[in-house]
C-alpha atoms as a PDB file:
ATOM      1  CA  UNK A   1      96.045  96.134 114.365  1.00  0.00           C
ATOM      2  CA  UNK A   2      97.806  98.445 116.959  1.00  0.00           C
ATOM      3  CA  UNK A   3      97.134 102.079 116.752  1.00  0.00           C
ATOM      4  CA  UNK A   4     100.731 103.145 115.796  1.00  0.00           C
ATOM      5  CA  UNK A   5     100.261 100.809 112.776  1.00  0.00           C
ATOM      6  CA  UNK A   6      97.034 102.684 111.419  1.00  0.00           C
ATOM      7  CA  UNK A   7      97.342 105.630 108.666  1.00  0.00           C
ATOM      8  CA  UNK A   8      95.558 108.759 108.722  1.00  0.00           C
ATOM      9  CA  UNK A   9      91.996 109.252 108.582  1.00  0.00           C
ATOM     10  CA  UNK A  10      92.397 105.068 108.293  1.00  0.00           C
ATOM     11  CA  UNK A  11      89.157 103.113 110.001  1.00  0.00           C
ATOM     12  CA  UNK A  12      88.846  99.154 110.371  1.00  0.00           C
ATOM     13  CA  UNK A  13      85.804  97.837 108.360  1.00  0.00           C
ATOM     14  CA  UNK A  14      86.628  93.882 109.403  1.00  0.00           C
ATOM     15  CA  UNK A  15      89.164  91.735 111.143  1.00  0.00           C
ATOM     16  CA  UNK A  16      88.573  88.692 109.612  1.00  0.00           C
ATOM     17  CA  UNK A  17      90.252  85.067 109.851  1.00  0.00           C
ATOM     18  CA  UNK A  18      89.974  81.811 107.547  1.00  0.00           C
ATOM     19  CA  UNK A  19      86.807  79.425 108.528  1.00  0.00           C
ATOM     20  CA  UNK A  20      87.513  76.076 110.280  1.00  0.00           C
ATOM     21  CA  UNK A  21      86.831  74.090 107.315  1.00  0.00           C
ATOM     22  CA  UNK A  22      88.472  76.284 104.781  1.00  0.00           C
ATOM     23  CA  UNK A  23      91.885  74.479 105.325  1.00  0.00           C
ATOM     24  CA  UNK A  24      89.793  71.021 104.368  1.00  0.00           C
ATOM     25  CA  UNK A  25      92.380  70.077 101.787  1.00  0.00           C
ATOM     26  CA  UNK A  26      94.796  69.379 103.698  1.00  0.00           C
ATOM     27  CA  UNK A  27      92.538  68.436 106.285  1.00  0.00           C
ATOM     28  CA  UNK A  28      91.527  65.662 104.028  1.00  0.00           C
ATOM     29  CA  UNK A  29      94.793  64.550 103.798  1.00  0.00           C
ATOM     30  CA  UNK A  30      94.613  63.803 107.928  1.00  0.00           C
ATOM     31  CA  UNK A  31      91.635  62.148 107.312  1.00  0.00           C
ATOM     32  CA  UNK A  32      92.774  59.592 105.190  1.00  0.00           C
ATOM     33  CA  UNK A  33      95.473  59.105 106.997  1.00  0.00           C
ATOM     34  CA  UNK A  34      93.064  57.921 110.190  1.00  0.00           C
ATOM     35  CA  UNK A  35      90.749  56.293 107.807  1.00  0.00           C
ATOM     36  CA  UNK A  36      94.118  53.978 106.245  1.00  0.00           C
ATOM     37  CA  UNK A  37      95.817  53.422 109.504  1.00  0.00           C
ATOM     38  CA  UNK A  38      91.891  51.966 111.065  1.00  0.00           C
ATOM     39  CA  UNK A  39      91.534  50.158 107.502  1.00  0.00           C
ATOM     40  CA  UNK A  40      95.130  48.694 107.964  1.00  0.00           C
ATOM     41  CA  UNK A  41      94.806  47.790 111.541  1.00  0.00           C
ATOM     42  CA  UNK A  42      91.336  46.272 110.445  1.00  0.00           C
ATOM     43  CA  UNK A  43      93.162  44.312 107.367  1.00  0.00           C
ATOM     44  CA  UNK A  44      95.992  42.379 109.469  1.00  0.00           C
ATOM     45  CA  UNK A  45      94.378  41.898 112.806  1.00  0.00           C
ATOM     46  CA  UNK A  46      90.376  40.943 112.406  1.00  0.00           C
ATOM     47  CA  UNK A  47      89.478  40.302 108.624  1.00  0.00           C
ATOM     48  CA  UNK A  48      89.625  37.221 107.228  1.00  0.00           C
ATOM     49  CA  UNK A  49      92.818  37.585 104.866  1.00  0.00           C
ATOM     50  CA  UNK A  50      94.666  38.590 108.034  1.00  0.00           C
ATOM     51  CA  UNK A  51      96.805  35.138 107.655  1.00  0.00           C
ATOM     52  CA  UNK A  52      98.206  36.516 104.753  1.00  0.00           C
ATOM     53  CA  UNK A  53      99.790  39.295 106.622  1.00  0.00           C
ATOM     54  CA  UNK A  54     101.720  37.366 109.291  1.00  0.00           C
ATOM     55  CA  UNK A  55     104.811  38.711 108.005  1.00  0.00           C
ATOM     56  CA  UNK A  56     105.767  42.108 109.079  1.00  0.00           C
ATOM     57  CA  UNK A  57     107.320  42.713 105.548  1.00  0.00           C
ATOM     58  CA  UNK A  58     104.682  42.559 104.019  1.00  0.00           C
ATOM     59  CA  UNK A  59     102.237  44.760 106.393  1.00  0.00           C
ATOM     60  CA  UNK A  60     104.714  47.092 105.693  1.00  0.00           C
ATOM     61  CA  UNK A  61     104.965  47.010 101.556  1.00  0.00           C
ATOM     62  CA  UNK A  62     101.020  47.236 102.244  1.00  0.00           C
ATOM     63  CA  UNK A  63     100.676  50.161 104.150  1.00  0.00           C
ATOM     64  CA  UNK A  64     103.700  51.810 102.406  1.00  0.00           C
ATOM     65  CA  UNK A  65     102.361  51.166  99.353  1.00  0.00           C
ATOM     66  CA  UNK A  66      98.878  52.705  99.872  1.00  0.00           C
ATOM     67  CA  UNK A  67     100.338  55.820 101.398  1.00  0.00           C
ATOM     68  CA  UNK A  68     102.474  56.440  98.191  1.00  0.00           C
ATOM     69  CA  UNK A  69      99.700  55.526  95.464  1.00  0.00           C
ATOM     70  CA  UNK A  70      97.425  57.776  97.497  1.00  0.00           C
ATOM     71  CA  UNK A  71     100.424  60.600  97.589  1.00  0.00           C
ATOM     72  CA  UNK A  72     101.123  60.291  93.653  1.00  0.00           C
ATOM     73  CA  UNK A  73      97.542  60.575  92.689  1.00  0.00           C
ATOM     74  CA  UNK A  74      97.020  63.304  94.983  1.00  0.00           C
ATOM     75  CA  UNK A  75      99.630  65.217  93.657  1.00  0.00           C
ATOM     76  CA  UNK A  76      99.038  64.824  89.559  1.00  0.00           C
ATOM     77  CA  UNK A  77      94.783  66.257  90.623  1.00  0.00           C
ATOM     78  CA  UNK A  78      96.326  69.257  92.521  1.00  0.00           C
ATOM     79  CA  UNK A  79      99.696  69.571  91.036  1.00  0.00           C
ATOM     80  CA  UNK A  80     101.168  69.766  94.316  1.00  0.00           C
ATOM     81  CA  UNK A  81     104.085  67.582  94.435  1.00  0.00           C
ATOM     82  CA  UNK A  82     104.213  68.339  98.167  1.00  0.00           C
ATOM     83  CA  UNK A  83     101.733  65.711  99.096  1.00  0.00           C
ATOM     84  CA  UNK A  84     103.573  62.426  97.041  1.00  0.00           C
ATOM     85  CA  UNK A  85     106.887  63.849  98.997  1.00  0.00           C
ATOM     86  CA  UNK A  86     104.906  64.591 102.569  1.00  0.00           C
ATOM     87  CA  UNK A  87     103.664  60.705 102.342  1.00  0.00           C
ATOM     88  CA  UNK A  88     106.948  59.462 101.413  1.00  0.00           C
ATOM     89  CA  UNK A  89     108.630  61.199 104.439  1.00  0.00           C
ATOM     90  CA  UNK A  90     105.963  59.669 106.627  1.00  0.00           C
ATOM     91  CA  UNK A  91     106.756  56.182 105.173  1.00  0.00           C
ATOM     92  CA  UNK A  92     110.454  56.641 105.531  1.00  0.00           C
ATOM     93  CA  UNK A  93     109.827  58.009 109.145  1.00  0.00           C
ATOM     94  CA  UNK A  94     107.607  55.109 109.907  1.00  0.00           C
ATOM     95  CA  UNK A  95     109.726  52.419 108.517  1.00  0.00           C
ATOM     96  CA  UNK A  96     112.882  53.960 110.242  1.00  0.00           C
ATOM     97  CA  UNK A  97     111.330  54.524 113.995  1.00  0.00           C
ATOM     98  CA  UNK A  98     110.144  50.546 113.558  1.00  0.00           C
ATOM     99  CA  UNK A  99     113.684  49.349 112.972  1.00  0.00           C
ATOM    100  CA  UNK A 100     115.276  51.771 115.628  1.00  0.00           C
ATOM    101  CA  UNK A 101     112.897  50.903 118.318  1.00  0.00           C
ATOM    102  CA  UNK A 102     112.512  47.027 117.278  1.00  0.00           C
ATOM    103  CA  UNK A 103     108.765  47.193 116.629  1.00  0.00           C
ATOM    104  CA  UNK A 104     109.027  46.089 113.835  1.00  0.00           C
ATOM    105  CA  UNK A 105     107.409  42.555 115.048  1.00  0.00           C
ATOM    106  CA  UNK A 106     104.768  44.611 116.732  1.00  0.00           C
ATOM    107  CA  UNK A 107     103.399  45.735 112.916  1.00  0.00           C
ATOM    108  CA  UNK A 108     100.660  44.608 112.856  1.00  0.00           C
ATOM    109  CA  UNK A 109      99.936  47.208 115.907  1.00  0.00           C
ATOM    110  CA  UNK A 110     102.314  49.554 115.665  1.00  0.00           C
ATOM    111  CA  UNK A 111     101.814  51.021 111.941  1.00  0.00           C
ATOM    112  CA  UNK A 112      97.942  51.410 112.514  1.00  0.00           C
ATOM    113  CA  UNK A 113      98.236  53.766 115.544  1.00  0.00           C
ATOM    114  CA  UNK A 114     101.562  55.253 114.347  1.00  0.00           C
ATOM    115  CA  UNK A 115      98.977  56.523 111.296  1.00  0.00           C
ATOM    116  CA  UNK A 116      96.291  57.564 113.617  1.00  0.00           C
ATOM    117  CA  UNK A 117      98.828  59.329 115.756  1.00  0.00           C
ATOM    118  CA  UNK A 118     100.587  61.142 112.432  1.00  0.00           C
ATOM    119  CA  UNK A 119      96.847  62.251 111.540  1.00  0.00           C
ATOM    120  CA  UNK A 120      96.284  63.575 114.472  1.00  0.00           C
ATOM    121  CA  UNK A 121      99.643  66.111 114.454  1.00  0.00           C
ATOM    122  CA  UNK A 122      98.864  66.889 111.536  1.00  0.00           C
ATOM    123  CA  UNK A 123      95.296  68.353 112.466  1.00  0.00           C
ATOM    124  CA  UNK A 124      96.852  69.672 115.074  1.00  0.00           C
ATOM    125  CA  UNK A 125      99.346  71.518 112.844  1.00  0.00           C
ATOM    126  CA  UNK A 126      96.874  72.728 110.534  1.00  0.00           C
ATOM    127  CA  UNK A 127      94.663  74.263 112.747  1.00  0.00           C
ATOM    128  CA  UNK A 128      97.819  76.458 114.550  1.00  0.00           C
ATOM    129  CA  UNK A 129      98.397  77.707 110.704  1.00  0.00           C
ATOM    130  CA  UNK A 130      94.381  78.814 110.222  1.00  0.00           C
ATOM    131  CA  UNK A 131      94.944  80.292 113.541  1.00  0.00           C
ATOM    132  CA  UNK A 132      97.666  82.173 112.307  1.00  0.00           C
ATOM    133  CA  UNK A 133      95.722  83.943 109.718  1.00  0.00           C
ATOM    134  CA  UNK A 134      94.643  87.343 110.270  1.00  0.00           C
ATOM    135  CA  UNK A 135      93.152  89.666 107.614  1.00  0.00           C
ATOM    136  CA  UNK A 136      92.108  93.469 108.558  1.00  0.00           C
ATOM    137  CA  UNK A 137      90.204  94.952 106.302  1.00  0.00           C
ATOM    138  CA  UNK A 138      90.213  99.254 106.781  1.00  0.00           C
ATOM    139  CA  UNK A 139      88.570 102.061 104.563  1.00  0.00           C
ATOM    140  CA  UNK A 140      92.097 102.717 102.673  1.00  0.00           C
ATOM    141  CA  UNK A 141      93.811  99.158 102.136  1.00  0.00           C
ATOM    142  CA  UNK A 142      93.754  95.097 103.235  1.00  0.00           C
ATOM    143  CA  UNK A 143      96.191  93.734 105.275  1.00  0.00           C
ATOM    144  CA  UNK A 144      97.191  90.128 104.978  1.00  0.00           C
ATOM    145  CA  UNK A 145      99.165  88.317 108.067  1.00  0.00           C
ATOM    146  CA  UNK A 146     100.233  84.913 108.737  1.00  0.00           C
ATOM    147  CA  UNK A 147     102.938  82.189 109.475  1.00  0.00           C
ATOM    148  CA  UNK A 148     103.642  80.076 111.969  1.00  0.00           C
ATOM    149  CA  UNK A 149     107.590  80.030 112.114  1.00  0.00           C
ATOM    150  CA  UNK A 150     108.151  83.332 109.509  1.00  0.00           C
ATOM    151  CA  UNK A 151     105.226  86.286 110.237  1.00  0.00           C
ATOM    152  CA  UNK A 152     104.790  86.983 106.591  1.00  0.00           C
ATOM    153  CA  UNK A 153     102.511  90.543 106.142  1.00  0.00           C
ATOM    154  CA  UNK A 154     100.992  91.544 102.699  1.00  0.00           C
ATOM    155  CA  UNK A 155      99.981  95.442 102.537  1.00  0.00           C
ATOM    156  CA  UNK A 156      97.408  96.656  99.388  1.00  0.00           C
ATOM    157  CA  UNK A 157      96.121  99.297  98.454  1.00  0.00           C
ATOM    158  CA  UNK A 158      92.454  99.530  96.935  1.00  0.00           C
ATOM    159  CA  UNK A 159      93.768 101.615  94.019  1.00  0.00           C
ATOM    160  CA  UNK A 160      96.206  99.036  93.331  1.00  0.00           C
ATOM    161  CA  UNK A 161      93.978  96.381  92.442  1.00  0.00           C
ATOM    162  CA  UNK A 162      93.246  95.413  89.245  1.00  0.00           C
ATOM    163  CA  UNK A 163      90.554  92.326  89.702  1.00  0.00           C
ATOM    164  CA  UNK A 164      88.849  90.656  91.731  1.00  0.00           C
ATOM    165  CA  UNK A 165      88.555  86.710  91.990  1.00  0.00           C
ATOM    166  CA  UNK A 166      86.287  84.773  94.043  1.00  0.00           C
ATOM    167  CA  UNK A 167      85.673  81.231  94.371  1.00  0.00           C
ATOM    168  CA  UNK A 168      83.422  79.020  97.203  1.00  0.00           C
ATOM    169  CA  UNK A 169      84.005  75.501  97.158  1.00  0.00           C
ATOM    170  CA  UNK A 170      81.124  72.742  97.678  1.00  0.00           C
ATOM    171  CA  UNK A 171      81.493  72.793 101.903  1.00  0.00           C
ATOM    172  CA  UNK A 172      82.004  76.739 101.382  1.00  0.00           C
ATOM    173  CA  UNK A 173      78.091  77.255 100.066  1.00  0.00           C
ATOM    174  CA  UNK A 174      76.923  74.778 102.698  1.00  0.00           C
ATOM    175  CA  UNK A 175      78.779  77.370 105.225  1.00  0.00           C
ATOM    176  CA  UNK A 176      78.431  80.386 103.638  1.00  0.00           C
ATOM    177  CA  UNK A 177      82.695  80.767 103.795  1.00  0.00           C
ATOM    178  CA  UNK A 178      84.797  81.128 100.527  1.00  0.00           C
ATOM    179  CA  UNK A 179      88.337  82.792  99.529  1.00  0.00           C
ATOM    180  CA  UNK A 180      88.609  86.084  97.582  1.00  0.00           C
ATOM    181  CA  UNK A 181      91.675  87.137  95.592  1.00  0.00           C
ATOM    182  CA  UNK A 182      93.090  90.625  95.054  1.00  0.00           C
ATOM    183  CA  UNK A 183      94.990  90.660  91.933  1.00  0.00           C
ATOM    184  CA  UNK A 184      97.447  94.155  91.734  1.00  0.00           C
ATOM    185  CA  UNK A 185      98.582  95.771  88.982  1.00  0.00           C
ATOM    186  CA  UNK A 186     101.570  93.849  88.927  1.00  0.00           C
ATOM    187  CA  UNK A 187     100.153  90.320  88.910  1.00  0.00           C
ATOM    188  CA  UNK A 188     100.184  89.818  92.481  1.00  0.00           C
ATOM    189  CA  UNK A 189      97.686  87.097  93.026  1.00  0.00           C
ATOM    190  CA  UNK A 190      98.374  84.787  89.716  1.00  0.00           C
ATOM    191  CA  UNK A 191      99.729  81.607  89.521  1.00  0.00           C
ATOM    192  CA  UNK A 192     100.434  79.212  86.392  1.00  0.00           C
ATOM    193  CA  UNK A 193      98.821  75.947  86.557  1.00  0.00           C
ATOM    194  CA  UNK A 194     100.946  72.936  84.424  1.00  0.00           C
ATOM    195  CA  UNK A 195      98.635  70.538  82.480  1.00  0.00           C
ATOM    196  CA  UNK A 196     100.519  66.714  82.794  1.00  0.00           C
ATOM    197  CA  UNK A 197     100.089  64.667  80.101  1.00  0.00           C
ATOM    198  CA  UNK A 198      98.951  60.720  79.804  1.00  0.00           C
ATOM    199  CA  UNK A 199     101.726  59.363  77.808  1.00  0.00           C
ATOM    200  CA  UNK A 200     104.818  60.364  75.425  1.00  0.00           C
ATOM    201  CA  UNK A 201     108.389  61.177  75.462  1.00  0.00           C
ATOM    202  CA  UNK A 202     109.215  64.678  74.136  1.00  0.00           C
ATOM    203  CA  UNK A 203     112.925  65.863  74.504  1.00  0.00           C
ATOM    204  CA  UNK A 204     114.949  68.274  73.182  1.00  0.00           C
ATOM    205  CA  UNK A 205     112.601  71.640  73.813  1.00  0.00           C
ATOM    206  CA  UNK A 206     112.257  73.915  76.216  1.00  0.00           C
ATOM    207  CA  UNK A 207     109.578  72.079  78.269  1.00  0.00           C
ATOM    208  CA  UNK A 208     110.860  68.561  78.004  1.00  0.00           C
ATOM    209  CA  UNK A 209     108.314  65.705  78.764  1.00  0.00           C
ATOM    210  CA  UNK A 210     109.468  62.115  80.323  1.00  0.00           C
ATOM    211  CA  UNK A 211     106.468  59.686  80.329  1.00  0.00           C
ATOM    212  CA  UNK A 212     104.335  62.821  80.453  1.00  0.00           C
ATOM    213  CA  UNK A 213     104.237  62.750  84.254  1.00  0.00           C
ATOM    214  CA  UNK A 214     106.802  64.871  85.108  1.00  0.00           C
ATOM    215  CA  UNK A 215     106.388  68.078  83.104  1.00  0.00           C
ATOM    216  CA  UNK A 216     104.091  70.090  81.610  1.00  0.00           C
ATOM    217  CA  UNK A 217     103.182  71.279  78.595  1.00  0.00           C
ATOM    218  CA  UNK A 218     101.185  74.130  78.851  1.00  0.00           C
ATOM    219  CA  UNK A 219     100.842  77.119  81.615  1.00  0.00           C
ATOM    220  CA  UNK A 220      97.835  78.602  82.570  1.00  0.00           C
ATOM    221  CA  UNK A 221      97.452  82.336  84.513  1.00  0.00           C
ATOM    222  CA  UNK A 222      95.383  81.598  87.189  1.00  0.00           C
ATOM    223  CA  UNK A 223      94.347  83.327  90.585  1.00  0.00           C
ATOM    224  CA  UNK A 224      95.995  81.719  92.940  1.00  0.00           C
ATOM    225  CA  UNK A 225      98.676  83.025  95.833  1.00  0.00           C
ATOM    226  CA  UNK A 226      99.558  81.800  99.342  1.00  0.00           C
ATOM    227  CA  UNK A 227      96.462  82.060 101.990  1.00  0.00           C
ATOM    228  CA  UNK A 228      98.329  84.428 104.057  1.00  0.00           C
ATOM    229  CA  UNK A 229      97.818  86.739 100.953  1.00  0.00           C
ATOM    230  CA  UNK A 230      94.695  86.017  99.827  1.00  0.00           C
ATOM    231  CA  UNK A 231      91.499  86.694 102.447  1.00  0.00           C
ATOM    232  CA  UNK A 232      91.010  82.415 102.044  1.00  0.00           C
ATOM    233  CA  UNK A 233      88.290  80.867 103.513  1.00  0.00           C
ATOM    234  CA  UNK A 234      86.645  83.850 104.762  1.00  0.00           C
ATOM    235  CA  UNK A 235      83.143  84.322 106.543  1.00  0.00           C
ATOM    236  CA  UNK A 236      80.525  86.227 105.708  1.00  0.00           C
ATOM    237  CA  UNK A 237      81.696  85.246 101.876  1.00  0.00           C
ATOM    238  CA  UNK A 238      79.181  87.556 100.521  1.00  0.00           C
ATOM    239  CA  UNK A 239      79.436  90.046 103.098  1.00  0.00           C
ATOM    240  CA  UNK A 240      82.702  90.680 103.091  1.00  0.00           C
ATOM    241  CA  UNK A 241      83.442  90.758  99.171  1.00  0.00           C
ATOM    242  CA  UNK A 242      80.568  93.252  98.947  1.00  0.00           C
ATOM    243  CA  UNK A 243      82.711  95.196 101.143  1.00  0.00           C
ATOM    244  CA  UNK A 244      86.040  94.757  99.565  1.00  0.00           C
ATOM    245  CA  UNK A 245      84.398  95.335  95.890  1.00  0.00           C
ATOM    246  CA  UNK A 246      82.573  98.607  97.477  1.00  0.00           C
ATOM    247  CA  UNK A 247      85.904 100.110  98.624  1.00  0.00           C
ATOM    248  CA  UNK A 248      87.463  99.336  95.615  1.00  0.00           C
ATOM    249  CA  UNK A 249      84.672 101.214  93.506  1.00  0.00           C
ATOM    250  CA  UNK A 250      85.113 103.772  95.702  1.00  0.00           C
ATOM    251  CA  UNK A 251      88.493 104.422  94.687  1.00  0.00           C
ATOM    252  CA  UNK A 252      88.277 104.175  91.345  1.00  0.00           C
ATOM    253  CA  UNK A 253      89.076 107.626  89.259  1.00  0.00           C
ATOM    254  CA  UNK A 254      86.013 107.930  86.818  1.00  0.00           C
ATOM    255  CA  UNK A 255      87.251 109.794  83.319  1.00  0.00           C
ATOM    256  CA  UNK A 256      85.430 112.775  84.738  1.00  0.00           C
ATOM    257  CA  UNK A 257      87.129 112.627  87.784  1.00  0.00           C
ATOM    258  CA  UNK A 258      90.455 112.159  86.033  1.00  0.00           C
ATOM    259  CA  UNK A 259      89.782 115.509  83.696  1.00  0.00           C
ATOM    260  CA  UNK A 260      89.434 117.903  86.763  1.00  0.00           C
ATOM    261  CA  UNK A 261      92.373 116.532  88.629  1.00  0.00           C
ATOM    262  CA  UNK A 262      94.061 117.479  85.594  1.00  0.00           C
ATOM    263  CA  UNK A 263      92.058 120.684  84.834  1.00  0.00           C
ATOM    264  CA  UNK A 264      93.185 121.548  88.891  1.00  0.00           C
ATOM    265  CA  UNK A 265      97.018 120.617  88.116  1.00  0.00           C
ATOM    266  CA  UNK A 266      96.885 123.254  84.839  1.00  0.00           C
ATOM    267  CA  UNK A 267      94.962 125.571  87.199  1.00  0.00           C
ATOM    268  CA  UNK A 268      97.799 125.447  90.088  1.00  0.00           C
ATOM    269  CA  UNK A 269     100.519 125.604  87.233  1.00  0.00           C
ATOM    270  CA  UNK A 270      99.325 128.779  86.137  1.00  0.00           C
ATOM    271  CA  UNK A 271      98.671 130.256  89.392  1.00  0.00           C
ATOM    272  CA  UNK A 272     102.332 129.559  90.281  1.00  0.00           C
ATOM    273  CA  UNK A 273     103.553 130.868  86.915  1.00  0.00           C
ATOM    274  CA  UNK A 274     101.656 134.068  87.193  1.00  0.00           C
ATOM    275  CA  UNK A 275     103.166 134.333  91.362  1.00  0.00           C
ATOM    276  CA  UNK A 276     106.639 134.134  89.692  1.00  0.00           C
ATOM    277  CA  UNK A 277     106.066 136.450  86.753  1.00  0.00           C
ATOM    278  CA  UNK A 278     104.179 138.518  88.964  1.00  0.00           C
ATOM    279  CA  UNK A 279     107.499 138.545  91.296  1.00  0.00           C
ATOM    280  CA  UNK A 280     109.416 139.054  88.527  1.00  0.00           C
ATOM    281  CA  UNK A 281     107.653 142.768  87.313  1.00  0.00           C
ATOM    282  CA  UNK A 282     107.954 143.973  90.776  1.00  0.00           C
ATOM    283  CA  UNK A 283     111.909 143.849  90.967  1.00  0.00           C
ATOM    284  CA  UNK A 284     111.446 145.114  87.760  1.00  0.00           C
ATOM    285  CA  UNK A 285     110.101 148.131  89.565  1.00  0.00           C
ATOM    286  CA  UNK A 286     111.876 147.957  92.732  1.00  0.00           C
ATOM    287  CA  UNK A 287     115.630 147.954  90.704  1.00  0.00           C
ATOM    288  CA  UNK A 288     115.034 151.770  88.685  1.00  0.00           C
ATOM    289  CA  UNK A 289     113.501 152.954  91.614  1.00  0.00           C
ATOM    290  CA  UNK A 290     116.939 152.065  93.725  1.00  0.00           C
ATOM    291  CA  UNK A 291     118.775 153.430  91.325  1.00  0.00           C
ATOM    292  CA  UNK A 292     116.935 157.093  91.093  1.00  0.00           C
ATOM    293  CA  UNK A 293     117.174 157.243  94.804  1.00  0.00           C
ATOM    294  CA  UNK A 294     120.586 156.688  94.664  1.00  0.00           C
ATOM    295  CA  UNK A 295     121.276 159.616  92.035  1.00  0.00           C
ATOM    296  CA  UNK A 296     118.970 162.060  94.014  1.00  0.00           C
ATOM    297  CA  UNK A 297     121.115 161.123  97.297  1.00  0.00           C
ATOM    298  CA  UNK A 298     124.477 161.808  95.016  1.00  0.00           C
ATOM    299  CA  UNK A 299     122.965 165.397  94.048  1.00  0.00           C
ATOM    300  CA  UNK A 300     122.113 166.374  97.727  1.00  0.00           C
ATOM    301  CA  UNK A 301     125.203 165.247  98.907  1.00  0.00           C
ATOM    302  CA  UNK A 302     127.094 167.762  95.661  1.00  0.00           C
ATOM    303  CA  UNK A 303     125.405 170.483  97.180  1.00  0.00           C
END
């Protein structure tokens, strides 16, 4: 944080950004893709079914087909829909760039290291957003930056917040890292989780259901916001939300607190009504002595 960008009396506790592994979601996502491109490569080229795959068509309704499968169930455990449609666009991408550059007789070659090399821009990618992170944590507020493309910023206050929510994942308490979430007065920092169902076909309300797959039924609150707003992933995890949960204390108004900030607000009311009525006698007194000057200054000038 620059100088010009600090408040008064403001101090930085902690500049803080998001652990290497705290991105591991979608870092698992690059993973598999290495681990299906070496098992796919493995499948058509040096097991022993890889006579069944001499034609290219059907190397590439195999790895297409994985890729999706993966995608879907991916998507229905996180409801992120994002992953089924970030596979897909891989597929189509894949499938497209073999036709256009006539590899397409080169499959059994091509679509393993096309995967590998996909994987591998995407770790590359992810790793330029955790860079992006940047969290600066001061005596009087949090602030939140990151983006790659867009610089998004996210200013709070400690008095703003209402709750706290922390979470560490299984890697997190082997590391020590995990993500803490300021919620603010106004709900800043909740999300709504949809539940999917199995099975059933439920039109005409509100919330239709088709197959149960594609809607939800019910919402649940939950803390949950974009990392660039949330201090995710962060290191010292216990450290640093004893800090943030100290400075929020700390400016919290206790009912005792609360009563003389009110008694001092009567007391400077009065003290400003009694300056004005206080005003107000002495041009009370000021006025009839004006006006016996002026009749003694009439007399002298008679005589």
């Amino acid at each position: 944080m620059d100088q010009e960008d600090m408040l008064e009396r403001e101090n930085i506790e902690k500049i803080l950004s998001p652990h290497p592994l705290s991105f591991m979601g979608l870092q698992s996502l690059c993973i598999f893709l290495i681990v299906w491109g070496l098992l796919v490569g493995w499948l058509v080229n040096f097991s022993e079914y890889s006579n069944l795959f001499e034609n290219s068509l059907v190397i590439i309704a195999l790895w297409s087909l994985g890729l999706l499968i993966v995608g879907i169930i991916a998507s229905i455990l996180t409801i992120l829909w994002r992953i089924f449609f970030l596979y897909l666009a891989i597929v189509i991408s894949g499938v497209g760039l073999g036709y256009w550059l006539g590899w397409i007789e080169y499959a059994t070659i091509f679509y393993p290291m096309y995967t590998v090399v996909i994987s591998i821009v995407g770790f590359l990618l992810v790793e330029c957003f955790r860079r992006s992170h940047k969290y600066i944590i001061t005596n009087q507020r949090i602030v939140f930056k990151g983006g790659i493309i867009t610089k998004e910023e996210r200013t709070l206050r400690y008095d703003k917040i209402t709750d706290i929510n922390s979470k560490q994942g299984i890697i997190g308490q082997i590391f020590s890292f995990g993500t803490i979430i300021p919620i603010s007065q106004s709900g800043f920092g909740l999300g709504s989780d949809s539940s999917f169902a199995a099975g059933g076909v439920a039109l005409g309300e509100k919330k239709g259901k088709l197959l149960g797959i594609f809607g939800g039924g019910k919402e649940v609150q939950t803390p949950r916001t974009r990392s660039y707003y949330e201090l995710h992933g962060v290191y010292p995890y216990k450290e640093v939300k004893m800090i943030v949960e100290n400075l929020v204390q700390g400016s919290v108004i206790t009912p005792y607190q609360q009563e003389q900030v009110k008694f001092q607000e009567q007391q400077v009311d009065l003290q400003k009504e009694m300056r004005d009525l206080l005003k107000k006698q002495q041009s009370q007194i000021k006025k009839p002595m004006n006006e016996s000057e002026e009749v003694i200054e009439g007399e002298n000038e008679m005589m």
